[in-house]
Protein backbone atom coordinates (compact mmCIF):
# COMPACT_ATOMS: atom_id res chain seq x y z
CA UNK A 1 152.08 210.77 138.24
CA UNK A 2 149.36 208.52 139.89
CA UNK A 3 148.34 204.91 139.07
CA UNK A 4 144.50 204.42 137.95
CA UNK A 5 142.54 202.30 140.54
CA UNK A 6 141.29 198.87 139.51
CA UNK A 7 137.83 200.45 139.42
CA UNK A 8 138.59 203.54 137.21
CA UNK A 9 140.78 201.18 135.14
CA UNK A 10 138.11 198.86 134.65
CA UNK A 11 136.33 201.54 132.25
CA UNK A 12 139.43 201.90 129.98
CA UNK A 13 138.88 197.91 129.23
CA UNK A 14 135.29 197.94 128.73
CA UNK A 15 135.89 199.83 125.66
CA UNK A 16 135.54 198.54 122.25
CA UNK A 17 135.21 199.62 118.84
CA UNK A 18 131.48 199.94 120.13
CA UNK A 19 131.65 200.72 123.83
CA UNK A 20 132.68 203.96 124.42
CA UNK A 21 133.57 204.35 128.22
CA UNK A 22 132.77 208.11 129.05
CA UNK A 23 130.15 210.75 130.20
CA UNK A 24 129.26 213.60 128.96
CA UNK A 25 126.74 216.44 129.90
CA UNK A 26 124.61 218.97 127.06
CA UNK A 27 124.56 222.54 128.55
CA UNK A 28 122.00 224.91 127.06
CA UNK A 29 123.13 228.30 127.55
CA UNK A 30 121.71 232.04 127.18
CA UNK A 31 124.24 234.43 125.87
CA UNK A 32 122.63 237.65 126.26
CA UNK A 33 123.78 237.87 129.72
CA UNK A 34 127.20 237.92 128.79
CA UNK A 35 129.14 241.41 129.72
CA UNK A 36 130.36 242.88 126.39
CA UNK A 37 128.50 240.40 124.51
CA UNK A 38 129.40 236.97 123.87
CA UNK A 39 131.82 235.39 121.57
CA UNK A 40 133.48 231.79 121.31
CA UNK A 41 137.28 233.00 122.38
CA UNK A 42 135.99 234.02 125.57
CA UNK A 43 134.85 230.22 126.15
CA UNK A 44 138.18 229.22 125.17
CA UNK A 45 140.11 231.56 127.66
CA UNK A 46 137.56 230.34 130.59
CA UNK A 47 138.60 227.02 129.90
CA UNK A 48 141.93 227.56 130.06
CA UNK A 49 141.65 229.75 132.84
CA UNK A 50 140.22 227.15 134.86
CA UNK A 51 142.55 224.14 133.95
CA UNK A 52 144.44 224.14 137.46
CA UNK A 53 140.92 223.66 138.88
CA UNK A 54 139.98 220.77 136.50
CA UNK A 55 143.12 218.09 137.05
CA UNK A 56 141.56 215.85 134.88
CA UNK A 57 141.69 218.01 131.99
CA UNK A 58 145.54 217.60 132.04
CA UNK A 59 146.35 214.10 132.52
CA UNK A 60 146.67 211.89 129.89
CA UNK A 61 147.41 208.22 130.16
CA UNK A 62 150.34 205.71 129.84
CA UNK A 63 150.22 202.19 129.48
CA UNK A 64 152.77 199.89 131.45
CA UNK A 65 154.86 198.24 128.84
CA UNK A 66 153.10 194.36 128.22
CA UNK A 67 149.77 196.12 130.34
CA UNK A 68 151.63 194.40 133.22
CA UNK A 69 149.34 196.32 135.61
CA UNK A 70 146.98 199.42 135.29
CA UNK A 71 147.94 202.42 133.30
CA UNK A 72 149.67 205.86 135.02
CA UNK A 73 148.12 209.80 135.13
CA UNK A 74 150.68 212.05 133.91
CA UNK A 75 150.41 215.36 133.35
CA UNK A 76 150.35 215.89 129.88
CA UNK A 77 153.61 217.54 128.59
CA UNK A 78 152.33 218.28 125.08
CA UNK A 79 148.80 220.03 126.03
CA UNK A 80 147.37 222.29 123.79
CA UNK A 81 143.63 223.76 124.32
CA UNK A 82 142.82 223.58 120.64
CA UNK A 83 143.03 219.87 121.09
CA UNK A 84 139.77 219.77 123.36
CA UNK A 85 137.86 223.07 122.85
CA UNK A 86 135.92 223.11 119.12
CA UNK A 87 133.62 225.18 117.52
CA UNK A 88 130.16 224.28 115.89
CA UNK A 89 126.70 225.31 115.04
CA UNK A 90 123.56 223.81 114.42
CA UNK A 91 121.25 223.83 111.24
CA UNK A 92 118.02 225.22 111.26
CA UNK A 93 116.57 225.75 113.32
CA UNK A 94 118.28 224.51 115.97
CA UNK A 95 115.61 223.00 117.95
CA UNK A 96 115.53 220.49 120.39
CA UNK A 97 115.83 217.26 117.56
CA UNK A 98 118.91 219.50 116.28
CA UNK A 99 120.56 219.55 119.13
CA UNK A 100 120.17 216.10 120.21
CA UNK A 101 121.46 214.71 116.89
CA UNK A 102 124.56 216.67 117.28
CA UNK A 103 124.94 215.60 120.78
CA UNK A 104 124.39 212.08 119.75
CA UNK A 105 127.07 212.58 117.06
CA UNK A 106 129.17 213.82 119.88
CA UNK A 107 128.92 211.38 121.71
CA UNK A 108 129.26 208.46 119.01
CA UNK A 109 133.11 208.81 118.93
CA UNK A 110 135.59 207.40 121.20
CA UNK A 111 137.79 209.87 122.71
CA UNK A 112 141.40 209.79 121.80
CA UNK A 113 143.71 208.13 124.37
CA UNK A 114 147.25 209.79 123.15
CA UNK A 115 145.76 213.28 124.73
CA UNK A 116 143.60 213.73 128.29
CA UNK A 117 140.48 212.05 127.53
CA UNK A 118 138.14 214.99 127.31
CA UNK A 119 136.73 217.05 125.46
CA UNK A 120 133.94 219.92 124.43
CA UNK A 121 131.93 221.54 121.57
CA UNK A 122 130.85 225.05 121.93
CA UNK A 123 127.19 224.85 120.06
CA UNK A 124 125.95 227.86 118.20
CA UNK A 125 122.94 228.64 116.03
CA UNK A 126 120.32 227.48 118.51
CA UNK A 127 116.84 228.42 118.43
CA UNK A 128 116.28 231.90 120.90
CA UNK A 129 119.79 232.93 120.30
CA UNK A 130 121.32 230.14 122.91
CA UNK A 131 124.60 228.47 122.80
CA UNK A 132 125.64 224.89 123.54
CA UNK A 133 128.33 222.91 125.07
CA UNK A 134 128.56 219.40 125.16
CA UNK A 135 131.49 218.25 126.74
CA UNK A 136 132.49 214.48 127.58
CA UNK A 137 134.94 213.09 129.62
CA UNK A 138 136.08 209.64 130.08
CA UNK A 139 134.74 207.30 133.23
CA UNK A 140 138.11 206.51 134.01
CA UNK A 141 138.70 209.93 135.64
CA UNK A 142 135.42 211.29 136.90
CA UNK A 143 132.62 209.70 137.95
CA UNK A 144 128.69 211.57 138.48
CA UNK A 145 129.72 213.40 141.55
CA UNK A 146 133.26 214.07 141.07
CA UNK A 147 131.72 215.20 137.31
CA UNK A 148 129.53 217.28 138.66
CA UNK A 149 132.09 218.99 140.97
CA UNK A 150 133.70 219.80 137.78
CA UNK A 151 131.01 221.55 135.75
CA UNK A 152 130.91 223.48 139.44
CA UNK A 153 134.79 224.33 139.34
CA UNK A 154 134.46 225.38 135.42
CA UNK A 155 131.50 227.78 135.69
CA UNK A 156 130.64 231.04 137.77
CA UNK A 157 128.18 231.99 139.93
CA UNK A 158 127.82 235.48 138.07
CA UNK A 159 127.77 236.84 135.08
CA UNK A 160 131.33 238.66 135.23
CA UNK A 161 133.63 235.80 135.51
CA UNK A 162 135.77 234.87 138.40
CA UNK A 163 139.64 236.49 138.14
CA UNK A 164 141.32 233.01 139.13
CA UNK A 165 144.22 233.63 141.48
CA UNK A 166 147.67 231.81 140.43
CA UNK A 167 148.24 228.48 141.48
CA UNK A 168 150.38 227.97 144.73
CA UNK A 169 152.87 225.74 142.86
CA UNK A 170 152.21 226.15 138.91
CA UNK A 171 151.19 223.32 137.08
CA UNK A 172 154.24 221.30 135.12
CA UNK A 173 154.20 218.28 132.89
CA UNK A 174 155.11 215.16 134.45
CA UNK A 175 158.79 213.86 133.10
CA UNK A 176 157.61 210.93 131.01
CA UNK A 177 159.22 207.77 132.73
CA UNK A 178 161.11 205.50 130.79
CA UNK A 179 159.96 201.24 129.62
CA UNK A 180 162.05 200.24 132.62
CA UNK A 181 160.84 202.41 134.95
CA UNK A 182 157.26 201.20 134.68
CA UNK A 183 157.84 198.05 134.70
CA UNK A 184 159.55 198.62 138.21
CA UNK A 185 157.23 200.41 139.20
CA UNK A 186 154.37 197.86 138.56
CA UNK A 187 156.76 194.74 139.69
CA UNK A 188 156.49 196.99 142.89
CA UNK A 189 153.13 197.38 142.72
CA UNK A 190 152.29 193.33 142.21
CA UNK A 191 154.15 192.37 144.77
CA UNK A 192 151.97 193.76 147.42
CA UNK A 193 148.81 192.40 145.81
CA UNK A 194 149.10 188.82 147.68
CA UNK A 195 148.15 190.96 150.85
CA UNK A 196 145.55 193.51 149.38
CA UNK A 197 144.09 189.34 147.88
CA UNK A 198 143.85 188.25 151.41
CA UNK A 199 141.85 191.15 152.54
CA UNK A 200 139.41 191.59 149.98
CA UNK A 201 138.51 187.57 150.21
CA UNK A 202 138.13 188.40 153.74
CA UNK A 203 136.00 191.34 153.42
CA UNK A 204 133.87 189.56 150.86
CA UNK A 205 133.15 186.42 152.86
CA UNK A 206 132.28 188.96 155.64
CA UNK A 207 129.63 190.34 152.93
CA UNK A 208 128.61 186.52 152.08
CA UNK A 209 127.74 186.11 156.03
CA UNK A 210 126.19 189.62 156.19
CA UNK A 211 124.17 188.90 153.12
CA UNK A 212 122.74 185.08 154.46
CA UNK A 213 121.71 186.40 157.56
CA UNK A 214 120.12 189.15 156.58
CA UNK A 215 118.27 187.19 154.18
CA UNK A 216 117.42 184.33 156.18
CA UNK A 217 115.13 187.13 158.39
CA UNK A 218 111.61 186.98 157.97
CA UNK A 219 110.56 190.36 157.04
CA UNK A 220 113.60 190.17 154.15
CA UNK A 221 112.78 190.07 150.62
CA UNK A 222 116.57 189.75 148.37
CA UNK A 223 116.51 192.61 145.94
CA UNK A 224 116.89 190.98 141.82
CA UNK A 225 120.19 189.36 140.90
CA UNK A 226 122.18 189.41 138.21
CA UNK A 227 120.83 187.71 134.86
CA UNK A 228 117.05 187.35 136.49
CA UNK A 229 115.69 190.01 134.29
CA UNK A 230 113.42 189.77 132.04
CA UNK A 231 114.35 190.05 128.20
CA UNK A 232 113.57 192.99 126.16
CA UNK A 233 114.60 195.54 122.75
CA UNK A 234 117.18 197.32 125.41
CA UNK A 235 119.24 194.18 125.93
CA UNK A 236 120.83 193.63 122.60
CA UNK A 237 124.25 193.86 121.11
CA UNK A 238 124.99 197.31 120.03
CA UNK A 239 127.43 199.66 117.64
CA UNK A 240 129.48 202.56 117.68
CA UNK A 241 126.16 205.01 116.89
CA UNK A 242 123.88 206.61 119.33
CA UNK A 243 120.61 207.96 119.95
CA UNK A 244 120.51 210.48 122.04
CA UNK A 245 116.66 212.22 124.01
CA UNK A 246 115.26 214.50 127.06
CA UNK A 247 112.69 215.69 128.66
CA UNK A 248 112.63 217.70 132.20
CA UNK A 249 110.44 217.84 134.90
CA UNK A 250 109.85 220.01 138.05
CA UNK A 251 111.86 219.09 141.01
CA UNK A 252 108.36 220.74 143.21
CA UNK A 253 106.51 217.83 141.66
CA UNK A 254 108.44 215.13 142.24
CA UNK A 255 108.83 215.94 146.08
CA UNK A 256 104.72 216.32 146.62
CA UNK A 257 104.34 213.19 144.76
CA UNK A 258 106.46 212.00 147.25
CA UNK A 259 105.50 213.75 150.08
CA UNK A 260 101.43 212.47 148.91
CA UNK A 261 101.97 208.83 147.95
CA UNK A 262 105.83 207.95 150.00
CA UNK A 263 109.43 207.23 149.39
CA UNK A 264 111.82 209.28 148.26
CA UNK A 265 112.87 211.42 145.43
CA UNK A 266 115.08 208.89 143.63
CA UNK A 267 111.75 206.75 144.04
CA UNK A 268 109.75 208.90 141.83
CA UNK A 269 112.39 209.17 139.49
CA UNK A 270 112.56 205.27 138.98
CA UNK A 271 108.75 205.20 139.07
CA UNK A 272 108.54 207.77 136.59
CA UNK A 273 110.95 206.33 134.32
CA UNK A 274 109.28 202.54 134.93
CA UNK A 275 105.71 204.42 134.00
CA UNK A 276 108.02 205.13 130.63
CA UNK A 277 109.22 201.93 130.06
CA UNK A 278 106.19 199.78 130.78
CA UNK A 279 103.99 202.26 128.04
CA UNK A 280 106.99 202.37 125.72
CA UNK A 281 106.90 198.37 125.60
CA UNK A 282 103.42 198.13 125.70
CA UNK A 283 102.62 200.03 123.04
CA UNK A 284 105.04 197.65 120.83
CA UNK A 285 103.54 194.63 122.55
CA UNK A 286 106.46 193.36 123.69
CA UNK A 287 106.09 194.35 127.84
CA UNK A 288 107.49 190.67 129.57
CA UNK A 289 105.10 189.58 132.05
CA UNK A 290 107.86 190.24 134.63
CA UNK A 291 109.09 193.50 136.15
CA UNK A 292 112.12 195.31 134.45
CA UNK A 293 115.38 195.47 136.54
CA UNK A 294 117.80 198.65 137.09
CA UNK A 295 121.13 198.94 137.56
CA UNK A 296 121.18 202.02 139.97
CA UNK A 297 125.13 203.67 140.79
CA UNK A 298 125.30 204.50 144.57
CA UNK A 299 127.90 207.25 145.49
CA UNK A 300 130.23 206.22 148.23
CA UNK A 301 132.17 209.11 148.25
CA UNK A 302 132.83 210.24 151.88
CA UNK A 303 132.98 213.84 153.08
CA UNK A 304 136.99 213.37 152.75
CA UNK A 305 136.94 212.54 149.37
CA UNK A 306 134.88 215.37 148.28
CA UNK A 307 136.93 217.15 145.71
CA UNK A 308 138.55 214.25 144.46
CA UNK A 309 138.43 213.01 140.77
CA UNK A 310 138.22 209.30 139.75
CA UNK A 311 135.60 206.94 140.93
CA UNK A 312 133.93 205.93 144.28
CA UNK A 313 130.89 204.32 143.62
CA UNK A 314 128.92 200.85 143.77
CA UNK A 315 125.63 200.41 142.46
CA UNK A 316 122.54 197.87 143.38
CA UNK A 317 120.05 196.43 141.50
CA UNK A 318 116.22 197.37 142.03
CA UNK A 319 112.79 196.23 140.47
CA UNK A 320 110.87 198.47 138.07
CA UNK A 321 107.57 197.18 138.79
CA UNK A 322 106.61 197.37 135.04
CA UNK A 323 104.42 194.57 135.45
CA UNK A 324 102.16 196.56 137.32
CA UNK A 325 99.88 198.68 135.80
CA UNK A 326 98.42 201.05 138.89
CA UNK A 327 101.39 203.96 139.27
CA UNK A 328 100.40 204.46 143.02
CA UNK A 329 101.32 200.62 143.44
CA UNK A 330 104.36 200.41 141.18
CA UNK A 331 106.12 203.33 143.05
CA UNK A 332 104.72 201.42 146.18
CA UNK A 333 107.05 198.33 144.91
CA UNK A 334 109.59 200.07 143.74
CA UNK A 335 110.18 202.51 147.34
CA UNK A 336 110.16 198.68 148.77
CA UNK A 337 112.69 197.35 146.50
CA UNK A 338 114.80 200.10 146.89
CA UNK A 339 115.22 199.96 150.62
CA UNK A 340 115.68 196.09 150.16
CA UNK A 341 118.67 196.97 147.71
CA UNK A 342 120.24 199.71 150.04
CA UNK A 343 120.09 197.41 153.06
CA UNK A 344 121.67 194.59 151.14
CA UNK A 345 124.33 197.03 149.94
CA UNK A 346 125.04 198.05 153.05
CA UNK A 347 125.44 194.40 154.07
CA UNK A 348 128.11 193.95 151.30
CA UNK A 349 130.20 196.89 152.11
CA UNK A 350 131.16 199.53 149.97
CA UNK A 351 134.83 198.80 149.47
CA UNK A 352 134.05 194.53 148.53
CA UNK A 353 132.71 195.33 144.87
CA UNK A 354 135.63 197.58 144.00
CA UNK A 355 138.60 195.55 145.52
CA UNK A 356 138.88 192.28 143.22
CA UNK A 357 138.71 194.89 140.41
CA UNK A 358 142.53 195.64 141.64
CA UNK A 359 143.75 192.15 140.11
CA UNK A 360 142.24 192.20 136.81
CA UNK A 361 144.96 191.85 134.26
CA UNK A 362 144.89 194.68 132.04
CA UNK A 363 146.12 192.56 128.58
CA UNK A 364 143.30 189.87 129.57
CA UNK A 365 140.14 191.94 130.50
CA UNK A 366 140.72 193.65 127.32
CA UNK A 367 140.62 191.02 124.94
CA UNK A 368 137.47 189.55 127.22
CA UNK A 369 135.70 192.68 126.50
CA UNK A 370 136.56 192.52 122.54
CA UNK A 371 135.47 188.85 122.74
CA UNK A 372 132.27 189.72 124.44
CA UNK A 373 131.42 192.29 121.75
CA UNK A 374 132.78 190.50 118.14
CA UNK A 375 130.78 187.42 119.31
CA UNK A 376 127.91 189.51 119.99
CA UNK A 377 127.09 187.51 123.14
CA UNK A 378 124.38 189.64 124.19
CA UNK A 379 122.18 188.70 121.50
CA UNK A 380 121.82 185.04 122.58
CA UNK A 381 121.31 185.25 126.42
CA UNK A 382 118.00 184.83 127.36
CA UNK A 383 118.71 186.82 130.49
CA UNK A 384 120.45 190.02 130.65
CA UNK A 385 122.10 191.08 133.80
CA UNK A 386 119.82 193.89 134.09
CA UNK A 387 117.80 196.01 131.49
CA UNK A 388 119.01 199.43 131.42
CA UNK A 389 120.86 202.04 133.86
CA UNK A 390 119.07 204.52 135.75
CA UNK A 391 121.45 207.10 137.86
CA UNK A 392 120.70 210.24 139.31
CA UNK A 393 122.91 213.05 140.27
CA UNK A 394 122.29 215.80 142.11
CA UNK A 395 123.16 219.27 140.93
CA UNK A 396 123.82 223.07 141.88
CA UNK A 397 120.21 224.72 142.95
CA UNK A 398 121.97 228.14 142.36
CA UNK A 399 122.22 229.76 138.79
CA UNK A 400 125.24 229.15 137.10
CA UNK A 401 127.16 230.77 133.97
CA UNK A 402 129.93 230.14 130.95
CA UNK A 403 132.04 233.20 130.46
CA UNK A 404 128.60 235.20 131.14
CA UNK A 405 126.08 233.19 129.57
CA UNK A 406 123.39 232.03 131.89
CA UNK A 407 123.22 228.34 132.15
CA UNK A 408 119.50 227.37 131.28
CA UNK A 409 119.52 223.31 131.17
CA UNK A 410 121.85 220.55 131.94
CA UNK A 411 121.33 217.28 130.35
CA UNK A 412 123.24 214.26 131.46
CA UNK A 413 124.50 211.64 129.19
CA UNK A 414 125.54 208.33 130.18
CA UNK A 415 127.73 205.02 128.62
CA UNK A 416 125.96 201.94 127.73
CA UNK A 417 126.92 198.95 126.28
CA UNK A 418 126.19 195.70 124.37
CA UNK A 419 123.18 194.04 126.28
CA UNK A 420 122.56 197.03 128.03
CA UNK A 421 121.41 199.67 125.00
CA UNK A 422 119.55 202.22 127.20
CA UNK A 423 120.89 204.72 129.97
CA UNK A 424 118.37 207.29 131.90
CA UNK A 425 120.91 209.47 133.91
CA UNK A 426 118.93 212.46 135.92
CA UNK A 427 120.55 215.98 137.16
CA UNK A 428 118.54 218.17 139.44
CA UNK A 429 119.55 221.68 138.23
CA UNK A 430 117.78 225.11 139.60
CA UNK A 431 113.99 223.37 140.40
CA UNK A 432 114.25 220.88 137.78
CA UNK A 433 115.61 217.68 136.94
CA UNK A 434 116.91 217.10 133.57
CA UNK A 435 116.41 213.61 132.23
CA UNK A 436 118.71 212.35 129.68
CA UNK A 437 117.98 209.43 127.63
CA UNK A 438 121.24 207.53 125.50
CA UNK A 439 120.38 204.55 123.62
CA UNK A 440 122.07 202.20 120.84
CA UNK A 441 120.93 203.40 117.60
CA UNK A 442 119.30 200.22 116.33
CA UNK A 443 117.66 199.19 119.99
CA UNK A 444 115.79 202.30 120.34
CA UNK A 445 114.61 204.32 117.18
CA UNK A 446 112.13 206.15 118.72
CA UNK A 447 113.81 207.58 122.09
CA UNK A 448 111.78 210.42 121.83
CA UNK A 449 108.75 208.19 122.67
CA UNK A 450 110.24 207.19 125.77
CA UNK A 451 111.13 210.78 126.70
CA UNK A 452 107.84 211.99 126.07
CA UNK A 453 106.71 209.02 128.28
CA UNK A 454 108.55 210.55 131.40
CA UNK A 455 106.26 213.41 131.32
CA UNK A 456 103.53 211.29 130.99
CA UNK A 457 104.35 209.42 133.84
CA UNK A 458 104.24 212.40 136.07
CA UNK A 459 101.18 213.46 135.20
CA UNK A 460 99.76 210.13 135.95
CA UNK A 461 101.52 210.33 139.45
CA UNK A 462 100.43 213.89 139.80
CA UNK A 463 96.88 212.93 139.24
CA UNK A 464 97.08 210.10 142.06
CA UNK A 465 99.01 212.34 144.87
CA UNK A 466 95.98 214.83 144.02
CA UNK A 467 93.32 212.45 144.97
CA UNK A 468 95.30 211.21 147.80
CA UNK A 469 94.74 214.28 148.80
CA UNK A 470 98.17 215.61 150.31
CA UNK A 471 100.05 218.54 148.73
């Protein structure tokens, strides 16, 4: 049993009727590695093979009586793998647009919070013989890094799968406690929060300091804040449906881009995805005069924590540059900006954006986020807080399989939410980085355009580092 931090809480009341709070990842798979050919049962007996490696895939939640404090882990005493492991295929002929719909589909539906918030679809019927598997999981447990330590822990490194040793102490359901006993338990719990108050105001007027003096220098330009960006079709209020797009590109490129025109490789992916943007607004003549902002998530997972599920991240917010219509310069401003945001994150500390999430009342931040939505709020700000979430995650370099079947393509798919309609999450897998693109149905009909767009940014990019003259 194990209480959810204020931060991986935090995700559980986000969630509307609208806003569905998890992740979720499409893996494109080639079967005809599989020993003895494949078939779906042996995807079901991995799975379930792998379950003591994958503690999130066995804890389900429960609520403190009243929502007195945050909800519990337990280890879910009525688990069955049928629950979380299904079975589907595409139509013809299972192309790209096929599988993206589904996926989208997928992803459209809340998970169900009586059961551990995850679950997959083993995808048949694509085009070349591959298989699927889309699998989501909930932001509450896992978040990019710890996710991607998961995919890790659930596939092999070889065709013949891994013979998994027994646990040292097997796995048993948690004894569900009783009303009384959770409400003791988060009595217990409050009462230390005067003194866990006391340091978080002192760590963040430590950040306040840190953050005037290190703008008050003269070479310091502040990174964007909150609810300076620009308006745009992203930054509208949003339902339960999804759009769902990706494109890849070679990992080689992006690095002699950078290596030919500077900063680093998260650089060219926020230029690349910028060069999207400002042509994908453009071309409906509605690009603002000013830059777009990010939100970018910054892992702050130390070496220690490596391993562990739930969330430790923090994020910062950058300029796009899409004002600026030379590539060479925008990735220029944005390598700038970047820096600028890092430094100023630094200055904050890494533990001051996740401690007042500790006190937020579970009953109240609910009904705030239900208000936020049913008002549809977002639609009459003329500033959103930022204009669309850009993360990326690194991934395994090294081939990787599902009960045999070769792993071909990973593509990432990330939350958004009512103001914010679009999320570009990135994972570098085996040379290439895999761009997935989720949007609100209505804010962004044609997400294939701004796929496509990606690849057209590199090319521009490529064409620049080329006449730069470096390689």
């Amino acid at each position: 049993m194990q209480r959810l931090t204020g931060l991986d809480a935090t995700f559980l009341y986000m969630e509307t009727p609208s806003i569905h709070m998890h992740v979720a990842s499409t893996a494109v798979f080639d079967p005809s590695t599989v020993p003895g050919g494949y078939s779906y049962e042996k995807v079901v007996e991995l799975v379930e093979s792998r379950l003591p490696l994958l503690p999130p895939f066995r804890r389900r939640l429960k609520e403190i009586p009243f929502q007195l404090h945050h909800p519990l882990w337990i280890e879910d005493p009525d688990f069955d793998i049928e629950n979380h492991v299904h079975r589907a295929a595409l139509p013809s002929p299972g192309g790209a647009q096929e599988l993206a719909d589904f996926a989208a589909d997928v992803f459209s539906r809340p998970l169900d919070r009586t059961k551990p918030l995850w679950e997959m679809y083993v995808v048949e019927g694509l085009e070349h013989g591959h298989i699927a598997s889309i699998t989501k999981t909930h932001h509450a447990a896992i978040d990019g890094v710890s996710g991607a330590e998961l995919t890790v822990n659930l596939l092999d490194l070889q065709p013949e799968p891994a013979e998994m040793p027994p646990p040292e102490t097997p796995s048993e359901p948690d004894r569900i406690p009783s009303d009384a006993e959770l409400v003791g338990y988060a009595i217990n719990s409050l009462s230390r929060q005067p003194f866990r108050a006391a340091k978080a105001v002192r760590r963040t007027a430590l950040a306040a300091v840190n953050i005037r003096r290190r703008n008050r220098q003269p070479d310091a330009v502040p990174p964007p804040a909150p609810f300076t960006a620009p308006p745009t079709p992203f930054n509208v209020s949003i339902d339960a449906r999804r759009r769902f797009a990706f494109t890849e590109v070679p990992l080689d490129e992006a690095k002699m881009i950078k290596n030919a025109l500077g900063g680093t490789v998260n650089d060219v992916v926020l230029a690349l995805c910028a060069g999207a943007l400002r042509s994908y607004l453009l071309g409906k003549g509605v690009l603002p005069d000013r830059g777009l902002v990010a939100m970018v998530p910054i892992s702050v997972r130390t070496d220690d924590e490596k391993g562990a599920m739930g969330n430790r991240v923090s994020s910062m917010l950058t300029g796009l540059a899409t004002d600026i219509d030379d590539p060479v310069e925008r990735l220029r401003l944005i390598s700038t900006g970047t820096r600028q945001a890092k430094d100023q994150d630094k200055a904050i500390g890494a533990e001051t954006l996740t401690d007042w999430t500790e006190f937020a009342a579970p009953a109240l931040a609910a009904r705030a986020a239900r208000l936020y939505s049913n008002t549809k709020v977002a639609d009459r700000m003329r500033r959103p807080m930022f204009n669309v979430t850009i993360s990326n995650v690194p991934g395994p370099p090294f081939p990787l399989y599902c009960a045999g079947s070769r792993m071909v393509a990973l593509y990432p798919m990330g939350p958004i939410g009512d103001g914010l309609a679009l999320n570009i999450t990135v994972m570098s897998y085996m040379g290439s980085m895999y761009f997935g693109l989720v949007a609100g149905r209505d804010a962004v009909p044609d997400l294939w355009d701004l796929a496509h767009g990606i690849n057209q940014g590199l090319d521009e990019l490529k064409k620049a580092a080329d006449a730069s003259g470096h390689s």
